[in-house]
C-alpha atoms as a PDB file:
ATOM      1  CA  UNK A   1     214.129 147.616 101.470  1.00  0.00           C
ATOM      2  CA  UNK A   2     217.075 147.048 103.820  1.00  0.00           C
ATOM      3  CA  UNK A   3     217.924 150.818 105.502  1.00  0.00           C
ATOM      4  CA  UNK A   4     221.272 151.122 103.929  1.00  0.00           C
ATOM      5  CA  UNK A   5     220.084 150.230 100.348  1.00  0.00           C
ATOM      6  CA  UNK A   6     217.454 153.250 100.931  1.00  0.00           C
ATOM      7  CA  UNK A   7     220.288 155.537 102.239  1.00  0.00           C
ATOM      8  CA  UNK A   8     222.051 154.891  98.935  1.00  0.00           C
ATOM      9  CA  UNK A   9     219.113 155.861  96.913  1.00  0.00           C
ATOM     10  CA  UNK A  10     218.378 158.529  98.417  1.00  0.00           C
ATOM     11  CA  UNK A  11     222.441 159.932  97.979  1.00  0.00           C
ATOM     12  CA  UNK A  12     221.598 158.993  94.453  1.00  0.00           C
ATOM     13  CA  UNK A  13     218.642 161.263  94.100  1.00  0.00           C
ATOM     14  CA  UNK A  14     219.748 163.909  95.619  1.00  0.00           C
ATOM     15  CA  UNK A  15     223.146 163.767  93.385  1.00  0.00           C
ATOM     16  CA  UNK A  16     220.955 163.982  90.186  1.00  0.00           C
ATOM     17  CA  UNK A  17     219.257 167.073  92.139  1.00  0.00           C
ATOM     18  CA  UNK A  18     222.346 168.885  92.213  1.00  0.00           C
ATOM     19  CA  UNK A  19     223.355 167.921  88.723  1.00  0.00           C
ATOM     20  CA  UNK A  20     220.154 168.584  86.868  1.00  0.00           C
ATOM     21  CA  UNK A  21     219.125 171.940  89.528  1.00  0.00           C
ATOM     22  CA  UNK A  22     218.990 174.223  86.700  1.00  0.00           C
ATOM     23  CA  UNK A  23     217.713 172.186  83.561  1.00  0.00           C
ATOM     24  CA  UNK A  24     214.187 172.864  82.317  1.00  0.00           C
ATOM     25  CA  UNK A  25     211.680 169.873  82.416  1.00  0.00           C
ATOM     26  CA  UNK A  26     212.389 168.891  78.886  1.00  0.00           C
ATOM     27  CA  UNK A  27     215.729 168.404  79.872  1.00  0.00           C
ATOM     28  CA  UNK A  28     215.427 166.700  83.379  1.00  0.00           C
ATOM     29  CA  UNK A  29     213.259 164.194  81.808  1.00  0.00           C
ATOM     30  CA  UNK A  30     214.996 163.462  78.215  1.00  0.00           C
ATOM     31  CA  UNK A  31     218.442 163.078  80.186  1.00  0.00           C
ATOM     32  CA  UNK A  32     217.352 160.894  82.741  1.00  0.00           C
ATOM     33  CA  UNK A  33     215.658 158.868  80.062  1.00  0.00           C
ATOM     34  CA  UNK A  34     219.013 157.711  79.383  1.00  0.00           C
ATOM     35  CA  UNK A  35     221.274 158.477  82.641  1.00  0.00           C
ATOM     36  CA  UNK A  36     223.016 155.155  83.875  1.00  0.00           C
ATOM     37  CA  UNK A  37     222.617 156.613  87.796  1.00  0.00           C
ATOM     38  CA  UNK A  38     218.825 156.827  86.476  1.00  0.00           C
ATOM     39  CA  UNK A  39     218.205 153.396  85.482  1.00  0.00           C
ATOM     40  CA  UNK A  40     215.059 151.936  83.599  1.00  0.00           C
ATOM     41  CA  UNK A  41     212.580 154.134  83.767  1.00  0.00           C
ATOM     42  CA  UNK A  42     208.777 153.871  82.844  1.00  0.00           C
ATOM     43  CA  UNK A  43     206.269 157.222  82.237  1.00  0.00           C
ATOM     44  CA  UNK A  44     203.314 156.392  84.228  1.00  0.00           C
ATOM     45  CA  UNK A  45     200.291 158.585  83.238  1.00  0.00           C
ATOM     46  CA  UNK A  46     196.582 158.360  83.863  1.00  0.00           C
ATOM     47  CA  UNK A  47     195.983 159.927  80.626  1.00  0.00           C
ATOM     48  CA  UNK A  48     194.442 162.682  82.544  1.00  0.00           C
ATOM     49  CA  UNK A  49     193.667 166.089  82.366  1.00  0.00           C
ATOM     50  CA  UNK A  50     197.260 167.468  82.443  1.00  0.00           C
ATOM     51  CA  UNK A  51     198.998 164.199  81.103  1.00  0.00           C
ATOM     52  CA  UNK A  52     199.340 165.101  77.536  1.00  0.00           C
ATOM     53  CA  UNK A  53     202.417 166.916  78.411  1.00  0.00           C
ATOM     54  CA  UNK A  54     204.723 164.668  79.469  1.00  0.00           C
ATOM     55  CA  UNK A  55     202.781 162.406  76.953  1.00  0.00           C
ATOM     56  CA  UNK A  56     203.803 164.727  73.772  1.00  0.00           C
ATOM     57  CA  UNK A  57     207.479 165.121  75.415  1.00  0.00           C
ATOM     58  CA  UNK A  58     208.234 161.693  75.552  1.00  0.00           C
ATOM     59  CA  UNK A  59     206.910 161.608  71.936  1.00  0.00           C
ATOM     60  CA  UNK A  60     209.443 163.363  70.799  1.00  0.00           C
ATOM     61  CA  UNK A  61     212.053 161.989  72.870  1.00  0.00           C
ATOM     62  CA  UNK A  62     211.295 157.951  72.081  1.00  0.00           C
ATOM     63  CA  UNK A  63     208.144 157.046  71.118  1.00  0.00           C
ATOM     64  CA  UNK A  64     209.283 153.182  72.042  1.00  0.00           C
ATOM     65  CA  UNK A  65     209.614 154.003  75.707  1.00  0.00           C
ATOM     66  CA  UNK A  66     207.169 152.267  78.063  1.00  0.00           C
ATOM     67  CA  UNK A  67     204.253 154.725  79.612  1.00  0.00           C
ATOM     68  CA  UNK A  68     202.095 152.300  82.271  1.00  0.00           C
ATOM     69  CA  UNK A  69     198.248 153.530  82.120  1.00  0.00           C
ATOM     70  CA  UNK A  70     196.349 152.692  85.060  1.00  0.00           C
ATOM     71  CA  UNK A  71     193.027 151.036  83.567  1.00  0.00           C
ATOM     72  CA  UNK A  72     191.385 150.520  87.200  1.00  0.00           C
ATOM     73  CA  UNK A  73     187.684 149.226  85.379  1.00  0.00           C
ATOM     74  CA  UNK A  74     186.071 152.718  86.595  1.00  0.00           C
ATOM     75  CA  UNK A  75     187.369 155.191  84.470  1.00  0.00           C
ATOM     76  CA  UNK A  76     184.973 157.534  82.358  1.00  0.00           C
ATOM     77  CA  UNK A  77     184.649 155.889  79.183  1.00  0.00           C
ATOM     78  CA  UNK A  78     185.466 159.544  78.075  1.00  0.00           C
ATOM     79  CA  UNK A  79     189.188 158.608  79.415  1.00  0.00           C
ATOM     80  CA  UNK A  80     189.726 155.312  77.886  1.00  0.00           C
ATOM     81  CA  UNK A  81     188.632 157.235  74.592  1.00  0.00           C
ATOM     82  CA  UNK A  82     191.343 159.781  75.428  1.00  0.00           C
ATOM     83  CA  UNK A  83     194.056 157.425  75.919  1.00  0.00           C
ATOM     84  CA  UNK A  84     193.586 155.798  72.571  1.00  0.00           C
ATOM     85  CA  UNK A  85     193.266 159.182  71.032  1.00  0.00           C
ATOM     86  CA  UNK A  86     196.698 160.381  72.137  1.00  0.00           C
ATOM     87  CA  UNK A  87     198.713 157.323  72.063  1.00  0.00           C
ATOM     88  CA  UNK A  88     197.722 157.009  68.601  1.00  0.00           C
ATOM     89  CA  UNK A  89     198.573 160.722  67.636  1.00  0.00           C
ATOM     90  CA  UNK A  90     201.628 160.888  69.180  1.00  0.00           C
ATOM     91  CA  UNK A  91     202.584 157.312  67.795  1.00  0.00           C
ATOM     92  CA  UNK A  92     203.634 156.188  71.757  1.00  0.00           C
ATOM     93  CA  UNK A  93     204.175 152.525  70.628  1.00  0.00           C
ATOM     94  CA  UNK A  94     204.567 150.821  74.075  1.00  0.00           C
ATOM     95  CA  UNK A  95     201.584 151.946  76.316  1.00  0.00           C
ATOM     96  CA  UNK A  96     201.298 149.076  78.865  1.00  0.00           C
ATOM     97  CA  UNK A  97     197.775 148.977  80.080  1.00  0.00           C
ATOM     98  CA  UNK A  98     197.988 148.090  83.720  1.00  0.00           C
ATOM     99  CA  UNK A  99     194.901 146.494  85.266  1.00  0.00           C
ATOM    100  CA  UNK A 100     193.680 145.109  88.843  1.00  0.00           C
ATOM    101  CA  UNK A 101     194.027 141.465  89.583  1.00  0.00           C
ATOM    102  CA  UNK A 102     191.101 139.682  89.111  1.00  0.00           C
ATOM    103  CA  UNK A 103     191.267 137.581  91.851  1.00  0.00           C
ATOM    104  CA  UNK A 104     191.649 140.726  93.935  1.00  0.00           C
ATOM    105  CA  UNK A 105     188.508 142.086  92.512  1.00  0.00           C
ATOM    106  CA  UNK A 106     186.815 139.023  92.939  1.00  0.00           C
ATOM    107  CA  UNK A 107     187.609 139.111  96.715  1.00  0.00           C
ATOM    108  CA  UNK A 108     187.627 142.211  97.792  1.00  0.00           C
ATOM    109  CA  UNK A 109     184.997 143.678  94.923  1.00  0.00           C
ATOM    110  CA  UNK A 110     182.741 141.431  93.769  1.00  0.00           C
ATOM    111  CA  UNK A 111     179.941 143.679  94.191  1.00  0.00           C
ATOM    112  CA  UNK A 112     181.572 146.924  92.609  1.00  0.00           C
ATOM    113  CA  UNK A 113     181.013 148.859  95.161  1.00  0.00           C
ATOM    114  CA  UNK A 114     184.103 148.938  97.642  1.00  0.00           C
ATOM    115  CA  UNK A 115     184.563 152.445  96.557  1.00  0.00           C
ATOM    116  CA  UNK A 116     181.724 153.779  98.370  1.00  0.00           C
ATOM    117  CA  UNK A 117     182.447 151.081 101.617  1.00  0.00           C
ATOM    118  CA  UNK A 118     186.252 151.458 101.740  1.00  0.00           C
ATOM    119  CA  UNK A 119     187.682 153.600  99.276  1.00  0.00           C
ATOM    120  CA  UNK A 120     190.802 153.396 100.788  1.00  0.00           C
ATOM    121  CA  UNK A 121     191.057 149.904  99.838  1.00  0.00           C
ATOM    122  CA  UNK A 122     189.534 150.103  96.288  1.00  0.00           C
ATOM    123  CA  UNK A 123     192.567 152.499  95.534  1.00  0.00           C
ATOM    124  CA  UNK A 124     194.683 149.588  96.856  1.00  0.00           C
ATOM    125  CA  UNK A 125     193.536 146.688  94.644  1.00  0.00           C
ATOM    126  CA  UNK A 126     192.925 148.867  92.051  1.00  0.00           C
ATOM    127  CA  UNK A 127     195.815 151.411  91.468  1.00  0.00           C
ATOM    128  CA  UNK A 128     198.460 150.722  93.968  1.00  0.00           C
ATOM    129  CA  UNK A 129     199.125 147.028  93.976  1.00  0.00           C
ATOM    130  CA  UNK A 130     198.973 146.605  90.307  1.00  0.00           C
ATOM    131  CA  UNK A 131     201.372 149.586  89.803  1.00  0.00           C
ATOM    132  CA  UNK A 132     203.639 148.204  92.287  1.00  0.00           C
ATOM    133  CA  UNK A 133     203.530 144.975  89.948  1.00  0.00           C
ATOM    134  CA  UNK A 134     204.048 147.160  86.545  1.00  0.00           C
ATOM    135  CA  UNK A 135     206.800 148.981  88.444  1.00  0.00           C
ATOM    136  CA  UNK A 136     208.848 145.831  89.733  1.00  0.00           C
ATOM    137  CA  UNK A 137     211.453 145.742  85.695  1.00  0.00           C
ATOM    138  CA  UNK A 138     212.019 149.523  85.974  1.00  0.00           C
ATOM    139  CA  UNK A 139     214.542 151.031  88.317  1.00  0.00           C
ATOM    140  CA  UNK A 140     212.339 154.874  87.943  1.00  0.00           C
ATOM    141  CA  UNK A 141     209.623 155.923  86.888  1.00  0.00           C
ATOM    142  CA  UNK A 142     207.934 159.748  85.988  1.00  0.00           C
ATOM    143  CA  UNK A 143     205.191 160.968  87.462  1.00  0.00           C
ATOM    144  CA  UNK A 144     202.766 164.708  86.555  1.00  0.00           C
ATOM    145  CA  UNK A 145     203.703 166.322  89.936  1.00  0.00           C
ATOM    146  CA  UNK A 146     204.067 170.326  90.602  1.00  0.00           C
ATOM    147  CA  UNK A 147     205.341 172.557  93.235  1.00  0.00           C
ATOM    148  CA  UNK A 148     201.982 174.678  92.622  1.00  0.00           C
ATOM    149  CA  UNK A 149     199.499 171.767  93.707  1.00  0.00           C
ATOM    150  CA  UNK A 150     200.678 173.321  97.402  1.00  0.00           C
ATOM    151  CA  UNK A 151     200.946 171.612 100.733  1.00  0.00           C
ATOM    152  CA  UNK A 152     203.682 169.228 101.389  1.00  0.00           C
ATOM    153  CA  UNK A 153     204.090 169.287  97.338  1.00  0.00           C
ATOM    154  CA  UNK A 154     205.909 173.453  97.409  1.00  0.00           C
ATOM    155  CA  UNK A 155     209.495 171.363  97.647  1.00  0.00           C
ATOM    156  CA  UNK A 156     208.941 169.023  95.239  1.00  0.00           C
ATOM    157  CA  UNK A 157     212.486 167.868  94.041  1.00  0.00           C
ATOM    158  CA  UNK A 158     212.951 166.997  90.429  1.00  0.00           C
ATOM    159  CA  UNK A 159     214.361 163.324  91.972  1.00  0.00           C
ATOM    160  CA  UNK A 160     213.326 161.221  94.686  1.00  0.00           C
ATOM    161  CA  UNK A 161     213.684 157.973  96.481  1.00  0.00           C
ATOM    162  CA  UNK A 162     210.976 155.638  97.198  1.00  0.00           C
ATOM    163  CA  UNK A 163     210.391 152.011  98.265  1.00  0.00           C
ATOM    164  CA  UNK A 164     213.584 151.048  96.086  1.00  0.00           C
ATOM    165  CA  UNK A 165     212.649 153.330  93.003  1.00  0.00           C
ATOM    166  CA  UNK A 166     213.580 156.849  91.928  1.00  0.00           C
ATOM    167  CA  UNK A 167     210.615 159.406  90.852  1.00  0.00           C
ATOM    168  CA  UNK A 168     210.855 161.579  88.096  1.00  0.00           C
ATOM    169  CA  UNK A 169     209.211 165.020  88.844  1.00  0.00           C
ATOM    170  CA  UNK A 170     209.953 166.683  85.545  1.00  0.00           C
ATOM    171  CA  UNK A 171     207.441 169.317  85.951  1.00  0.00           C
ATOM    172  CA  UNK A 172     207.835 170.093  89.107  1.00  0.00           C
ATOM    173  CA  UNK A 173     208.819 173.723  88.902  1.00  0.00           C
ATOM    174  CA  UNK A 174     206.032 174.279  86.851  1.00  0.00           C
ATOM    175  CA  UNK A 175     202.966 176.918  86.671  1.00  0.00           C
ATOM    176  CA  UNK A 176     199.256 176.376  85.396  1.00  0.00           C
ATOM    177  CA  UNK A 177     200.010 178.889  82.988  1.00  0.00           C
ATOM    178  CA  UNK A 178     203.505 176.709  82.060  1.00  0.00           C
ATOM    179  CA  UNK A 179     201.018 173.445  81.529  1.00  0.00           C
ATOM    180  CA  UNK A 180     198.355 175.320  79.594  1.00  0.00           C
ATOM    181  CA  UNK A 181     200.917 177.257  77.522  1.00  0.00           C
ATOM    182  CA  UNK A 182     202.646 173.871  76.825  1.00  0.00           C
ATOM    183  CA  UNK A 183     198.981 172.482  75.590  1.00  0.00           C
ATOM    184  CA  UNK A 184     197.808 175.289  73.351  1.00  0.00           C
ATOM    185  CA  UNK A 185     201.410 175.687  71.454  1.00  0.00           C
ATOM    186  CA  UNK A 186     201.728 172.251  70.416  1.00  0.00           C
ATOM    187  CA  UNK A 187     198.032 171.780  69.970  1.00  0.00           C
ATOM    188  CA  UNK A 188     197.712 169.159  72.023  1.00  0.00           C
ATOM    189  CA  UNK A 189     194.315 167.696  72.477  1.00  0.00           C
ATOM    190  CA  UNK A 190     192.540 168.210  75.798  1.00  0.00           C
ATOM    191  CA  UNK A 191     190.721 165.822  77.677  1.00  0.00           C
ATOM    192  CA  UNK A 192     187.423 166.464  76.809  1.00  0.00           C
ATOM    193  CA  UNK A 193     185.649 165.988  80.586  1.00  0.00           C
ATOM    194  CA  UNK A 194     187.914 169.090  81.652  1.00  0.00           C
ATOM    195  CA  UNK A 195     185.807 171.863  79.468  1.00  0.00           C
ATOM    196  CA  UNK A 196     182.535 169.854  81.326  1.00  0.00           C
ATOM    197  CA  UNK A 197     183.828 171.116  85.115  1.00  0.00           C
ATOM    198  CA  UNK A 198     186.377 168.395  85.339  1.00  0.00           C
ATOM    199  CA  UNK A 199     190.041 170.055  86.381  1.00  0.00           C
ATOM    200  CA  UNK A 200     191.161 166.869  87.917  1.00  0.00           C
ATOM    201  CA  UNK A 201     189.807 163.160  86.658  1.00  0.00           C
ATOM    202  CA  UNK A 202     190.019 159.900  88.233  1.00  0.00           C
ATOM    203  CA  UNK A 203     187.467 157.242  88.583  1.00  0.00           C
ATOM    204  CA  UNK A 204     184.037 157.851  87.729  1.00  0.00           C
ATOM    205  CA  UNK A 205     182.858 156.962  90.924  1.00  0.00           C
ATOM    206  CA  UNK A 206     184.733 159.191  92.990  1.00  0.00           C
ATOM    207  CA  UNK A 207     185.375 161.981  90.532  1.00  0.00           C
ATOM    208  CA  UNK A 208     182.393 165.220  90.668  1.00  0.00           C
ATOM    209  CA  UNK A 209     182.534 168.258  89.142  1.00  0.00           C
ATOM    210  CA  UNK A 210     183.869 171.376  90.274  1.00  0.00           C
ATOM    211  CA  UNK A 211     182.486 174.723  90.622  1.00  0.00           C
ATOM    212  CA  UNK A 212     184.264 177.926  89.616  1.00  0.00           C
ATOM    213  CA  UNK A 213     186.381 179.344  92.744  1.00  0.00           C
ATOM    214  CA  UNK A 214     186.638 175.887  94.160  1.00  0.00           C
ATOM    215  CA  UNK A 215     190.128 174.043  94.509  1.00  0.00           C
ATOM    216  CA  UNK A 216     190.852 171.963  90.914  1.00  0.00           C
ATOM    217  CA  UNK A 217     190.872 168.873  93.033  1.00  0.00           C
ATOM    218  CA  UNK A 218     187.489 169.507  94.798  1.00  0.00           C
ATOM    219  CA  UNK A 219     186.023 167.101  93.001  1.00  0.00           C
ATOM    220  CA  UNK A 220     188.035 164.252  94.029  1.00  0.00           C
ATOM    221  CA  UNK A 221     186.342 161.828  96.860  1.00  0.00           C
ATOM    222  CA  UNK A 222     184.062 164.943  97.554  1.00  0.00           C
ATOM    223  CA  UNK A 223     182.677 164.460 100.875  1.00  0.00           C
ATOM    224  CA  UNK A 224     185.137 162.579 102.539  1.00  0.00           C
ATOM    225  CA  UNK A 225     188.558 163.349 104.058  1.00  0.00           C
ATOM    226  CA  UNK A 226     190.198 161.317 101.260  1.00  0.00           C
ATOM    227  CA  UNK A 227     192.824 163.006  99.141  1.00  0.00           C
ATOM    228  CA  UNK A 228     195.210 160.608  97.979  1.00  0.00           C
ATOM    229  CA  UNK A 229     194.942 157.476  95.970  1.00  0.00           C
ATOM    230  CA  UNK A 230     197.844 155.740  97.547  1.00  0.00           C
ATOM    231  CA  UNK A 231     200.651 155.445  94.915  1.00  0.00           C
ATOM    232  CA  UNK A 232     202.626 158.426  96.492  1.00  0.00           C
ATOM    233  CA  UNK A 233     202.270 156.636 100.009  1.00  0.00           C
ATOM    234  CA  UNK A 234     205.204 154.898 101.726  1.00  0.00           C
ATOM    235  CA  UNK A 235     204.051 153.066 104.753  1.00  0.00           C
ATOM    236  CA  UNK A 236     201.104 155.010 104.735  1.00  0.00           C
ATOM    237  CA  UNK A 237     202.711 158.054 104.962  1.00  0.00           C
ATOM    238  CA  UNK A 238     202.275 160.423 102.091  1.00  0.00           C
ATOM    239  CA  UNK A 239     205.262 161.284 100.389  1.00  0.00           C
ATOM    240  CA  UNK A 240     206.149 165.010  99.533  1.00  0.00           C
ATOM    241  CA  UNK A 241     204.362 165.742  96.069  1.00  0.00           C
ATOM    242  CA  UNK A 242     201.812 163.185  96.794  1.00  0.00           C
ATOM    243  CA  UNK A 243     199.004 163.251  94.117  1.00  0.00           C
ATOM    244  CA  UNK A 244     197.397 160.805  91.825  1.00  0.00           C
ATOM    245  CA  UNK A 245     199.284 160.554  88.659  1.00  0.00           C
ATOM    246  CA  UNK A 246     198.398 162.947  86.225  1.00  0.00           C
END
């Protein structure tokens, strides 16, 4: 993206940061659902552990709206269950299931084990190149991101520019306690690999369990100094908030 188209993104983001700086998430996300400086905009959501919430908000904003589920072909079966489960209950009549090219997988994968060889690169075939794809009609998208996942994530902006797209942060203010609250009062069904030691699901290969006292995300590419799937990465640098979606 040419440097001056960036620069005028990023003026628009940090606009809609000064004019939505005191609205609650509800409000950040059903306004910019319909803001012209906002654009198209897609929920994208693995249908994880903490993804009912933006999930049930959209629900009652526009149940039409597009959410983009990231079916990478080595998710628990528990999650795929999960995802049917709540797009049916909360009558979300557009969820785009977004999967990896097979020609890709066929190259790079054929085997099914890249994950273990280059994980790196499985999150690229598999997650960031056929999000980039699903992203390329919307002008924004949402993502799960919070302040209180720590490191680079603490200043977390509700709005951000990225490689020609604004995020959508609409929880970014917001505590464990805020997300759990939010899930018990509208009786929202929880994943059901979270109660089994999982506080933080991707795919089954490089998802473990996590023991109590350790960090939620423990669990995630244990052993290895992975962190990051790669769809909060610019240039390979990780972004500020940079987590796998939901």
């Amino acid at each position: 993206m040419p440097l001056d188209t960036h620069a005028v993104l990023t003026a628009r983001a940090e606009a809609l940061n000064a004019a939505y700086a005191n609205h609650s998430a509800f409000a950040v996300m059903s306004r910019a659902l319909d803001d012209a400086a906002v654009g198209p905009v897609a929920l994208v959501s693995s249908f994880g552990a903490e993804s009912v919430v933006l999930l049930h908000m959209l629900s009652v904003m526009d149940r039409a709206r597009p959410v983009l589920f990231l079916e990478t072909g080595m998710l628990f079966p528990e999650t795929l269950a999960y995802q049917r489960q709540v797009a049916e209950r909360l009558g979300l009549s557009d969820v785009r299931v977004v999967r990896p090219d097979s020609t890709d997988l066929f190259d790079a994968d054929a085997e099914g084990d890249l994950h273990g060889r280059d994980p790196d690169a499985c999150c690229t075939i598999r997650k960031t190149k056929p999000l980039e794809l699903a992203l390329q009609t919307f002008d924004a998208w949402i993502t799960g991101r919070k302040r209180f996942q720590g490191g680079s994530r603490a200043a977390l902006p509700f709005f951000e520019a990225e490689a020609g797209k604004l995020k959508i942060n609409p929880l970014a203010h917001w505590r464990p306690a805020d997300v759990a609250d939010y899930i018990e009062n509208n009786r929202l069904p929880r994943h059901p690999l979270v109660a089994q030691g999982f506080p933080s699901l991707g795919c089954a290969p490089c998802t473990s369990k996590v023991a109590p006292g350790e960090d939620p995300r423990a669990g995630r590419w244990r052993g290895r100094e992975k962190t990051e799937c790669g769809i909060h990465f610019a240039g390979g640098r990780a972004l500020p908030g940079a987590v796998v979606a939901g």
